[in-house]
N, C-alpha and C. Protein backbone atom coordinates (compact mmCIF):
# COMPACT_ATOMS: atom_id res chain seq x y z
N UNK A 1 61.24 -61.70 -17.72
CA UNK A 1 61.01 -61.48 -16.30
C UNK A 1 62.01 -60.45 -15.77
N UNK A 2 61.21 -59.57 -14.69
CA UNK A 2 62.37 -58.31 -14.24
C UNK A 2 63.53 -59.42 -13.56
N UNK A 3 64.52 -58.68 -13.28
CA UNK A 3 65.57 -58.80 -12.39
C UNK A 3 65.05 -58.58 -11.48
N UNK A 4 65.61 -59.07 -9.90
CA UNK A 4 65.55 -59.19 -8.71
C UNK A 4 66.35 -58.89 -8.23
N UNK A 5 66.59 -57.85 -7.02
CA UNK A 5 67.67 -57.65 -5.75
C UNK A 5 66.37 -57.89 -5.02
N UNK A 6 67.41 -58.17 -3.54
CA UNK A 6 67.08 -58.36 -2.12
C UNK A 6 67.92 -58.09 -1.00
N UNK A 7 67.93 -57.35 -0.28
CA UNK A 7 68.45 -56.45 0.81
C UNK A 7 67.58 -56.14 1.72
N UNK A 8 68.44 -55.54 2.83
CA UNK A 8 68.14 -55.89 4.33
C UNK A 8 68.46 -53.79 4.85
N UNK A 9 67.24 -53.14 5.05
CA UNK A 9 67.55 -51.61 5.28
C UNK A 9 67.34 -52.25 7.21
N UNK A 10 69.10 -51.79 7.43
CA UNK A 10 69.30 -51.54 8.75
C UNK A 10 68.51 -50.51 9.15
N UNK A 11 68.20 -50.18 11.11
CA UNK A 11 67.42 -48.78 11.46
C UNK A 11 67.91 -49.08 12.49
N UNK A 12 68.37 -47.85 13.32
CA UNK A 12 68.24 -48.14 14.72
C UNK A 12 67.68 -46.21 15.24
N UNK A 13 67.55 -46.10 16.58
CA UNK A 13 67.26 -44.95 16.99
C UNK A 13 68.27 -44.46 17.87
N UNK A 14 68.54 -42.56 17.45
CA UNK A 14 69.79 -41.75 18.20
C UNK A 14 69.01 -40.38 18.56
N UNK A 15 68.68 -41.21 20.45
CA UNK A 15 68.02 -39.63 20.76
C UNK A 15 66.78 -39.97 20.27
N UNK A 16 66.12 -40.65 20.45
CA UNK A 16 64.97 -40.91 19.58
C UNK A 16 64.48 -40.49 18.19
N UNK A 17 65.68 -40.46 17.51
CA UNK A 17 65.73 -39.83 16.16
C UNK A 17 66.14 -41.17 15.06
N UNK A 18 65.24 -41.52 14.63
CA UNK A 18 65.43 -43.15 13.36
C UNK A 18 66.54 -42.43 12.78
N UNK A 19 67.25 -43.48 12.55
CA UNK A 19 68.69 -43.39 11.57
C UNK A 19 68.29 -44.81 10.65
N UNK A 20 69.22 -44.74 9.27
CA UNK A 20 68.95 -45.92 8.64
C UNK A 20 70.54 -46.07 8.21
N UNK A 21 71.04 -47.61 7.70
CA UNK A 21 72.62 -47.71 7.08
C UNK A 21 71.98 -47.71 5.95
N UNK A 22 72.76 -46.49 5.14
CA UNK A 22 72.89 -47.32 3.57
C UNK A 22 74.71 -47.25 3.11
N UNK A 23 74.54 -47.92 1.89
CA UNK A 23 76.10 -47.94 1.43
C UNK A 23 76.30 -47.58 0.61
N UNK A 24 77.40 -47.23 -0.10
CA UNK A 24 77.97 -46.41 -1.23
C UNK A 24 78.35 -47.26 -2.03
N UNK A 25 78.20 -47.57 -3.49
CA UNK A 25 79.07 -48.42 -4.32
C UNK A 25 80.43 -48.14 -4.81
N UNK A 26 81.43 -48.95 -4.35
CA UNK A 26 82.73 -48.71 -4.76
C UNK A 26 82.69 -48.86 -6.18
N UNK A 27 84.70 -48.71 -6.39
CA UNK A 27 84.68 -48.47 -7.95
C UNK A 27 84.67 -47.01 -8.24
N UNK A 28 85.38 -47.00 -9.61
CA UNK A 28 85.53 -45.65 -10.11
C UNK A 28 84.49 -44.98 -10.87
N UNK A 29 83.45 -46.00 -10.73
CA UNK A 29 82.00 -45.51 -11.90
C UNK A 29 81.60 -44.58 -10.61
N UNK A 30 81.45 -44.56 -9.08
CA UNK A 30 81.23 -43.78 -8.26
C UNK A 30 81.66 -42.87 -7.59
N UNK A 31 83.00 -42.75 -7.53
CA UNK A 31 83.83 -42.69 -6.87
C UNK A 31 83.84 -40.97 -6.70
N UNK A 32 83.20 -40.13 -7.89
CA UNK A 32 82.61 -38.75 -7.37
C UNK A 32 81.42 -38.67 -6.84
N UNK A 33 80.45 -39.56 -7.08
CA UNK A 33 78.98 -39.37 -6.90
C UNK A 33 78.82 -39.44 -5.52
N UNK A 34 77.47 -38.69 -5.47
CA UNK A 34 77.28 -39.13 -3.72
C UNK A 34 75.61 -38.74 -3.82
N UNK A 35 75.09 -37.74 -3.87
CA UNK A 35 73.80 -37.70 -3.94
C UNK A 35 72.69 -38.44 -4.67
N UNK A 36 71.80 -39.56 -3.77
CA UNK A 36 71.52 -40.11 -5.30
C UNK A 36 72.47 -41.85 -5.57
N UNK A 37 73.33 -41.86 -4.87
CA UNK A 37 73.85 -42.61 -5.30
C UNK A 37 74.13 -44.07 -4.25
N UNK A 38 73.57 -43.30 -3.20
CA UNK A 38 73.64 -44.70 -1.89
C UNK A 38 72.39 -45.46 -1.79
N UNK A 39 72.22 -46.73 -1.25
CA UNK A 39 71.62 -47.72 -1.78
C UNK A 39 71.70 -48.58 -0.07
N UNK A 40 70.48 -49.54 -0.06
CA UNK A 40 70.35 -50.23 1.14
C UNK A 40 71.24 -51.60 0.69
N UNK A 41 71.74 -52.05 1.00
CA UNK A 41 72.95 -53.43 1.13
C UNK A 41 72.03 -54.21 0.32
N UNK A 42 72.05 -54.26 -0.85
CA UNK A 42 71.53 -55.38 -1.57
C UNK A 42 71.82 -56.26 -2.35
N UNK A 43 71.57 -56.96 -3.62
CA UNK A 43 72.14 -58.00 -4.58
C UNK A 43 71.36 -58.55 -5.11
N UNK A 44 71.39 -59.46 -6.50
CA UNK A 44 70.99 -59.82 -7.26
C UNK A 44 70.50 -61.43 -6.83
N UNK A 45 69.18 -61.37 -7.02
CA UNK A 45 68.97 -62.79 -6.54
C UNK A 45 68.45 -63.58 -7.67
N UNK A 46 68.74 -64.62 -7.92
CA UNK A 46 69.14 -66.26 -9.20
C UNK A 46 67.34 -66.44 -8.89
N UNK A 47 66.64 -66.32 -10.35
CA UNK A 47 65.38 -66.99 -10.23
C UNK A 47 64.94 -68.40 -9.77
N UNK A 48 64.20 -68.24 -8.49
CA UNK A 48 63.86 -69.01 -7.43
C UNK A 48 64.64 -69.15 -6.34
N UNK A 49 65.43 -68.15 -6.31
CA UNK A 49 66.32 -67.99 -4.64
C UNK A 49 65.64 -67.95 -3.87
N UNK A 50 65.87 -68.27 -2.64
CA UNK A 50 64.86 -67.59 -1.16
C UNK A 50 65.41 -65.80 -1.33
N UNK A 51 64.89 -65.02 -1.06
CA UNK A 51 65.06 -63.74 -1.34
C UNK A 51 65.85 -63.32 -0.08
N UNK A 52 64.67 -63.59 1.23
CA UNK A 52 65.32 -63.29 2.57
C UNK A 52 66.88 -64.19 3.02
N UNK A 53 67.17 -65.23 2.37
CA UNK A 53 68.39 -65.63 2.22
C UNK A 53 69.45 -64.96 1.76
N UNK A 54 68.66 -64.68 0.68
CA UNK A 54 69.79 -63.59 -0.37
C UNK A 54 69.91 -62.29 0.40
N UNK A 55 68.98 -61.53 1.00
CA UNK A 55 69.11 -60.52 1.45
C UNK A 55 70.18 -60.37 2.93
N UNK A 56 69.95 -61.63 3.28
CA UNK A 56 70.63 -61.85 4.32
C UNK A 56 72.55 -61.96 3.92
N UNK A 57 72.38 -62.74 2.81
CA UNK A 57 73.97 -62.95 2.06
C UNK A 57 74.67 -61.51 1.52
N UNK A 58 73.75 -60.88 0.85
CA UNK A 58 74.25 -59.63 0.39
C UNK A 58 74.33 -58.63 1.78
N UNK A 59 73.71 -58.68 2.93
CA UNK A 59 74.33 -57.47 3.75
C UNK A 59 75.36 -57.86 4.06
N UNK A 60 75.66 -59.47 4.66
CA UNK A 60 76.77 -59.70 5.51
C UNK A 60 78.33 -59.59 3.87
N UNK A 61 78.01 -59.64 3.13
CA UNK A 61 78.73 -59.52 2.10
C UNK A 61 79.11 -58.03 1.53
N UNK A 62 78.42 -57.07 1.55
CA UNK A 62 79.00 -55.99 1.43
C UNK A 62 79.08 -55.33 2.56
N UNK A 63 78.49 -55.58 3.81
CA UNK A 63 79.23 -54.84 5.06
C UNK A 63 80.24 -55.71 5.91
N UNK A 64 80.27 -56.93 5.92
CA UNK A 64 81.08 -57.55 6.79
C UNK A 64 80.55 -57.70 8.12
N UNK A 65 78.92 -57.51 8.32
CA UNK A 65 78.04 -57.82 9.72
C UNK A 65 77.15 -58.72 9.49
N UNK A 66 77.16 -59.37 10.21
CA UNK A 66 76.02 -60.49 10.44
C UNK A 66 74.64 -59.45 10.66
N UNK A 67 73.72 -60.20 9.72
CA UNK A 67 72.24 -59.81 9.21
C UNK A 67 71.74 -59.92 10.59
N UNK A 68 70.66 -59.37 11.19
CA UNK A 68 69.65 -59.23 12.36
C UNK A 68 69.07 -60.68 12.15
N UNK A 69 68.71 -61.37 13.12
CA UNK A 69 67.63 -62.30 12.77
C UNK A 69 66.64 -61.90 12.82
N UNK A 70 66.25 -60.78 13.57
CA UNK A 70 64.47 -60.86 13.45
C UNK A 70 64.51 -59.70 12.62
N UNK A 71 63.71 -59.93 11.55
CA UNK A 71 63.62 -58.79 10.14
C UNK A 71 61.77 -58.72 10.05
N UNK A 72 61.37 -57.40 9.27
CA UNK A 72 59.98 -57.56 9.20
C UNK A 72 60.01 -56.90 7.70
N UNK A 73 59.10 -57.84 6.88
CA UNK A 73 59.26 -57.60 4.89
C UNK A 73 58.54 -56.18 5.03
N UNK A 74 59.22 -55.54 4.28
CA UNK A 74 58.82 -53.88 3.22
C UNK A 74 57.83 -54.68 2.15
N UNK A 75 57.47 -53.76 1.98
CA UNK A 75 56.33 -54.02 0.12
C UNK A 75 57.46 -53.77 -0.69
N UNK A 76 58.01 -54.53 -1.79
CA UNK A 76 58.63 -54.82 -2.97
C UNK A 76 58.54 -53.64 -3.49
N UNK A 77 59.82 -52.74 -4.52
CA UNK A 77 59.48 -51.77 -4.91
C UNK A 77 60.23 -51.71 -6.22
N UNK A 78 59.92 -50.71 -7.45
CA UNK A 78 60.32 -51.44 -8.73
C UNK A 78 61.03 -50.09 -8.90
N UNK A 79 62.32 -50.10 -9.41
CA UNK A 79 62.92 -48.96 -10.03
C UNK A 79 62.56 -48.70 -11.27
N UNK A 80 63.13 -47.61 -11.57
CA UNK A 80 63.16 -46.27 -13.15
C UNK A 80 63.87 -47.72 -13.56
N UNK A 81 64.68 -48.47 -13.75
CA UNK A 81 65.35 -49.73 -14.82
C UNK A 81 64.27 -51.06 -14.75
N UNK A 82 63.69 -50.90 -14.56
CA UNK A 82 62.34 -52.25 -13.83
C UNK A 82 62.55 -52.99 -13.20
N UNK A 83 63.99 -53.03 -12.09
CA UNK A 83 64.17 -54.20 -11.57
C UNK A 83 63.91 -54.51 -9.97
N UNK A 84 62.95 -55.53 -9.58
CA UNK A 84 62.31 -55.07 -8.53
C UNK A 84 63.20 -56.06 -6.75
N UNK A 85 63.17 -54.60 -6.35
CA UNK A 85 64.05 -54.65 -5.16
C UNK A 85 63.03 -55.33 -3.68
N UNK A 86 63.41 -56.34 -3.25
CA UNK A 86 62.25 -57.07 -2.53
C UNK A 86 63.45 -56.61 -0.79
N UNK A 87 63.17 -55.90 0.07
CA UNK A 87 63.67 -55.37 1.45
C UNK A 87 62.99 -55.84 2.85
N UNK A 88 63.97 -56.42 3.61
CA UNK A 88 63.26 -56.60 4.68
C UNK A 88 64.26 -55.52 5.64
N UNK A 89 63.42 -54.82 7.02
CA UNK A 89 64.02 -53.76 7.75
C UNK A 89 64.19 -54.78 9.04
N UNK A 90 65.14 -54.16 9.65
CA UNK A 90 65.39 -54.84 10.76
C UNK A 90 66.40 -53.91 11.55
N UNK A 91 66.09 -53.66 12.52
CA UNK A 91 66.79 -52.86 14.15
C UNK A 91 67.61 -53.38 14.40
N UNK A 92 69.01 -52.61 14.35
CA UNK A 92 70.19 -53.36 14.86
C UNK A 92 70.85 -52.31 14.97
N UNK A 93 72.06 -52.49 14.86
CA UNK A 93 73.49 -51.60 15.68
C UNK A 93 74.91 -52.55 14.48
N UNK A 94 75.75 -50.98 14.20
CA UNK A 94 77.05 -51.51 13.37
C UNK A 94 78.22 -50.52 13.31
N UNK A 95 79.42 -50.12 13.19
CA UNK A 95 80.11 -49.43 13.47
C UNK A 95 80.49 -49.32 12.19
N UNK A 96 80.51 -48.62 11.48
CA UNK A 96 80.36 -48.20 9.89
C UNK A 96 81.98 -47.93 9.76
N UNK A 97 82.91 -47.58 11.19
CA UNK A 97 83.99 -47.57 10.80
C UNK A 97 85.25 -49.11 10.25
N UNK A 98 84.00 -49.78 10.49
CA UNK A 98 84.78 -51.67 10.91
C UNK A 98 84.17 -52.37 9.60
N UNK A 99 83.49 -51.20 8.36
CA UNK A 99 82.96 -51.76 7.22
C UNK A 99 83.94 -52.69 6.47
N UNK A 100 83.69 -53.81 6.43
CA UNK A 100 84.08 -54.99 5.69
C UNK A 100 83.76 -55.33 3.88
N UNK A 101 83.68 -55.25 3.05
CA UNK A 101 82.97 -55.39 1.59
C UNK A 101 83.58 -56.08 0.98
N UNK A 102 82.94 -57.12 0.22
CA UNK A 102 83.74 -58.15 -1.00
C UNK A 102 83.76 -57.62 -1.80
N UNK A 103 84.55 -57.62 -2.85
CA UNK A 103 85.41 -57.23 -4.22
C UNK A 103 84.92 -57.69 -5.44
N UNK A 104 85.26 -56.78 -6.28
CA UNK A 104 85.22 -57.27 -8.11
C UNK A 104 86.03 -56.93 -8.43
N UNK A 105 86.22 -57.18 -9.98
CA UNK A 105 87.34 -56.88 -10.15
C UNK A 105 87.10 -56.12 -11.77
N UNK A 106 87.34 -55.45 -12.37
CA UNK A 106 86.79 -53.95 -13.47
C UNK A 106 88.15 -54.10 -14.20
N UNK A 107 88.03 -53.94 -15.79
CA UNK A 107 89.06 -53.23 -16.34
C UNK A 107 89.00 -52.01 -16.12
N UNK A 108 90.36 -50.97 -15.84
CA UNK A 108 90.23 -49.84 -15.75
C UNK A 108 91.55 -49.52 -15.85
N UNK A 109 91.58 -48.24 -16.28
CA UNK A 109 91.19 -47.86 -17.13
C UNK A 109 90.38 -48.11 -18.50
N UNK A 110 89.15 -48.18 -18.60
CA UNK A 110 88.99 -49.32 -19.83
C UNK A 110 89.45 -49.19 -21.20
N UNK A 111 89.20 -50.71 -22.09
CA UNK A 111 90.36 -50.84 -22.69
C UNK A 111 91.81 -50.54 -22.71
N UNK A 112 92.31 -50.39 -21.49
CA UNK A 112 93.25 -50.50 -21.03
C UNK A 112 94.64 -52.13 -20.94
N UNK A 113 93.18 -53.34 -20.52
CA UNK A 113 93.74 -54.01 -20.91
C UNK A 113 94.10 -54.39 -18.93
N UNK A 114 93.82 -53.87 -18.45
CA UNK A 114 94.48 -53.82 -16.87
C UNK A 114 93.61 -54.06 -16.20
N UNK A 115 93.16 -55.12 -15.02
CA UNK A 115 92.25 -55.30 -14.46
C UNK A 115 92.92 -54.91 -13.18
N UNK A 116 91.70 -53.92 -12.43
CA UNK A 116 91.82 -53.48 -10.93
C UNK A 116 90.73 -54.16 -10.14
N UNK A 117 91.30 -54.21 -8.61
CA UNK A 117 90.16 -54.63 -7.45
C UNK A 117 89.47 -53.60 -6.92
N UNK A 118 88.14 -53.85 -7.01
CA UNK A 118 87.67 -52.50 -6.30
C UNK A 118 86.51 -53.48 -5.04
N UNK A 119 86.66 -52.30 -4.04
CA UNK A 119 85.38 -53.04 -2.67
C UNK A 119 83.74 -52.47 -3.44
N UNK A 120 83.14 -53.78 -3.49
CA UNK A 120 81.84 -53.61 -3.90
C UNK A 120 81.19 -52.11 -3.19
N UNK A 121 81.39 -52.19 -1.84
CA UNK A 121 80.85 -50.95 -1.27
C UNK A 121 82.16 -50.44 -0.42
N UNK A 122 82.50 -49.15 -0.86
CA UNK A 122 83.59 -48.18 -0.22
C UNK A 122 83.35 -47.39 1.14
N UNK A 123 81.88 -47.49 1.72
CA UNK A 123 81.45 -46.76 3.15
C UNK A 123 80.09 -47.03 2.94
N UNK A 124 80.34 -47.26 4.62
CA UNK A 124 78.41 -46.94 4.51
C UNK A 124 78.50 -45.87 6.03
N UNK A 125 77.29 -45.48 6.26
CA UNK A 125 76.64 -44.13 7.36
C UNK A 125 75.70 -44.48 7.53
N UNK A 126 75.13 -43.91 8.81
CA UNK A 126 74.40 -44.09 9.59
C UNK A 126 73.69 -42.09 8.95
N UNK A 127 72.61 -42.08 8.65
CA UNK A 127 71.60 -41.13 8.28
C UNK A 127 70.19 -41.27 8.71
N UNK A 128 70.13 -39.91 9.46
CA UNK A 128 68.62 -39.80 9.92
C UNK A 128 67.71 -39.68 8.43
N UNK A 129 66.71 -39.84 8.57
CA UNK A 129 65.49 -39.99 7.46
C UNK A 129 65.86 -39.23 6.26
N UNK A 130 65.54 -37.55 6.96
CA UNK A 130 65.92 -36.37 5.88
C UNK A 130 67.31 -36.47 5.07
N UNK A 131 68.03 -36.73 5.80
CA UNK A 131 69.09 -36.96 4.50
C UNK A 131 69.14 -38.14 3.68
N UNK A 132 68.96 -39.28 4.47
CA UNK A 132 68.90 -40.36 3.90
C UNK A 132 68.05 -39.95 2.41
N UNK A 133 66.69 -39.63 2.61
CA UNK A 133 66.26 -39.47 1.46
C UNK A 133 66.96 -38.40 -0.10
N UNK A 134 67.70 -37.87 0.36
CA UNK A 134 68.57 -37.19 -0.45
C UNK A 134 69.97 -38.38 -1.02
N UNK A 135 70.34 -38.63 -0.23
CA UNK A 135 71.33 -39.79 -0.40
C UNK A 135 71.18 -40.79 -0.88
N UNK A 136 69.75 -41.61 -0.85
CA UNK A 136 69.09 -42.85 -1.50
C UNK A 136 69.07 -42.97 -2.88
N UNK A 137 69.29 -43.91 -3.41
CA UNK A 137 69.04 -43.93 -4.75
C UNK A 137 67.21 -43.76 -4.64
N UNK A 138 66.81 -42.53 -5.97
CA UNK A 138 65.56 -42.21 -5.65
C UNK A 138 64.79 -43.45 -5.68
N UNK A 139 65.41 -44.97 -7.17
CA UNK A 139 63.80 -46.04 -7.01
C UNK A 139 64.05 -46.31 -5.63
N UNK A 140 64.92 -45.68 -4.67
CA UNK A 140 64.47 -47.02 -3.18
C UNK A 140 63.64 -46.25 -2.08
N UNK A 141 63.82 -44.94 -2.61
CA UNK A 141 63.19 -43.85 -1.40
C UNK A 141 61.85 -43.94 -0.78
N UNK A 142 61.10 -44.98 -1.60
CA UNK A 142 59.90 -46.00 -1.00
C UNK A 142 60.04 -47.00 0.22
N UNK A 143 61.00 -47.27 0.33
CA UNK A 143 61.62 -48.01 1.35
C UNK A 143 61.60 -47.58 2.50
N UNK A 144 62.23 -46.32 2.53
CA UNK A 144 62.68 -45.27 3.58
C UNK A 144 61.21 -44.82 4.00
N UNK A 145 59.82 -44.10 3.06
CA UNK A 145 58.71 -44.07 3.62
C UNK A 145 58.13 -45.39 4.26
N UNK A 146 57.90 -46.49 3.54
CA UNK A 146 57.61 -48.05 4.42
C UNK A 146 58.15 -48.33 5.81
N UNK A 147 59.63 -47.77 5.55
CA UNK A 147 60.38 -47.98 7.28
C UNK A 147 59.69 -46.73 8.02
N UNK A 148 59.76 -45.44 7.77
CA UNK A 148 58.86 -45.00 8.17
C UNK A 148 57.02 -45.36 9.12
N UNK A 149 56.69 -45.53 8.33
CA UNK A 149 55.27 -46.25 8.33
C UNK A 149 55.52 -47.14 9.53
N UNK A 150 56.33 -48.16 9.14
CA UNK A 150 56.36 -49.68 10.24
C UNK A 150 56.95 -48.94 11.33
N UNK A 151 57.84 -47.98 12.19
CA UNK A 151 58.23 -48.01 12.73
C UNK A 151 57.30 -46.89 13.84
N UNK A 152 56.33 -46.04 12.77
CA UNK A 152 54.86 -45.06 13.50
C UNK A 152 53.98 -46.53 14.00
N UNK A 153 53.83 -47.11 13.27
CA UNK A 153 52.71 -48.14 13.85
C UNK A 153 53.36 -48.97 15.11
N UNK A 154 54.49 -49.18 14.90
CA UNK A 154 55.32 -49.90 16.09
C UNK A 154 54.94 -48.84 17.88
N UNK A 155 55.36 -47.90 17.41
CA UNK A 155 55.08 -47.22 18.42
C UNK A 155 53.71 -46.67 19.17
């Protein structure tokens, strides 16, 4: 059976211009990357989790904000590794400078022998569509069209 994440793609509007949060993964495996490499607040969910639970645990866990309550489900989308990312979007507001993130902990240098702390996620931003889609990890850039979509029909 694939693996499962579940995450929560923040949106709000600037100027009537959609913005979305995504976050950056900390750690030194990222720590040059940037294009390509940001991702909607997600996590690994335990076969038979509630998903929207989980999605809810993993934002407030790598940003340090309490999840929106009212969320509306994306269509499930499967990455280039097969593991399928289940997203609910939800309108809210966060100050990306007050980012909060829980920790792991990495040998590193490896085989080194030395274990370091790193913040699961090192920043997140606030990005209108067009970049966002440059910035997204490409399996999620389905997401970003779906929020799209829901937010033309909203209006």
């Amino acid at each position: 059976m694939a693996k499962q994440s579940a995450g929560l793609l923040l949106y709000r509007f600037r100027e009537r211009r959609l913005e979305v949060l995504l976050v950056h993964p900390g750690g030194p495996l990222w720590a040059r990357k940037d294009a390509g490499a940001w991702s909607v607040p997600k996590g690994e969910a335990a076969p038979g989790e509630d998903l929207l639970t989980r999605a809810k645990l993993e934002f407030a866990e790598e940003t340090g904000f309490a999840a929106p309550d009212h969320v509306r489900a994306l269509r499930p989308i499967k990455q280039a590794g097969g593991k399928i990312v289940h997203a609910w979007a939800a309108e809210g507001e966060c100050d990306v400078a007050a980012l909060r993130s829980n920790s792991f902990t990495l040998e590193w240098p490896p085989r080194s022998g030395r274990q370091q702390t790193f913040p699961e996620v090192d920043r997140a931003a606030w990005f209108a569509l067009g970049e966002a889609r440059e910035k997204i990890n490409k399996g999620q850039s389905a997401l970003l069209d779906q929020l799209e979509q829901l937010v033309a029909d909203k209006s």
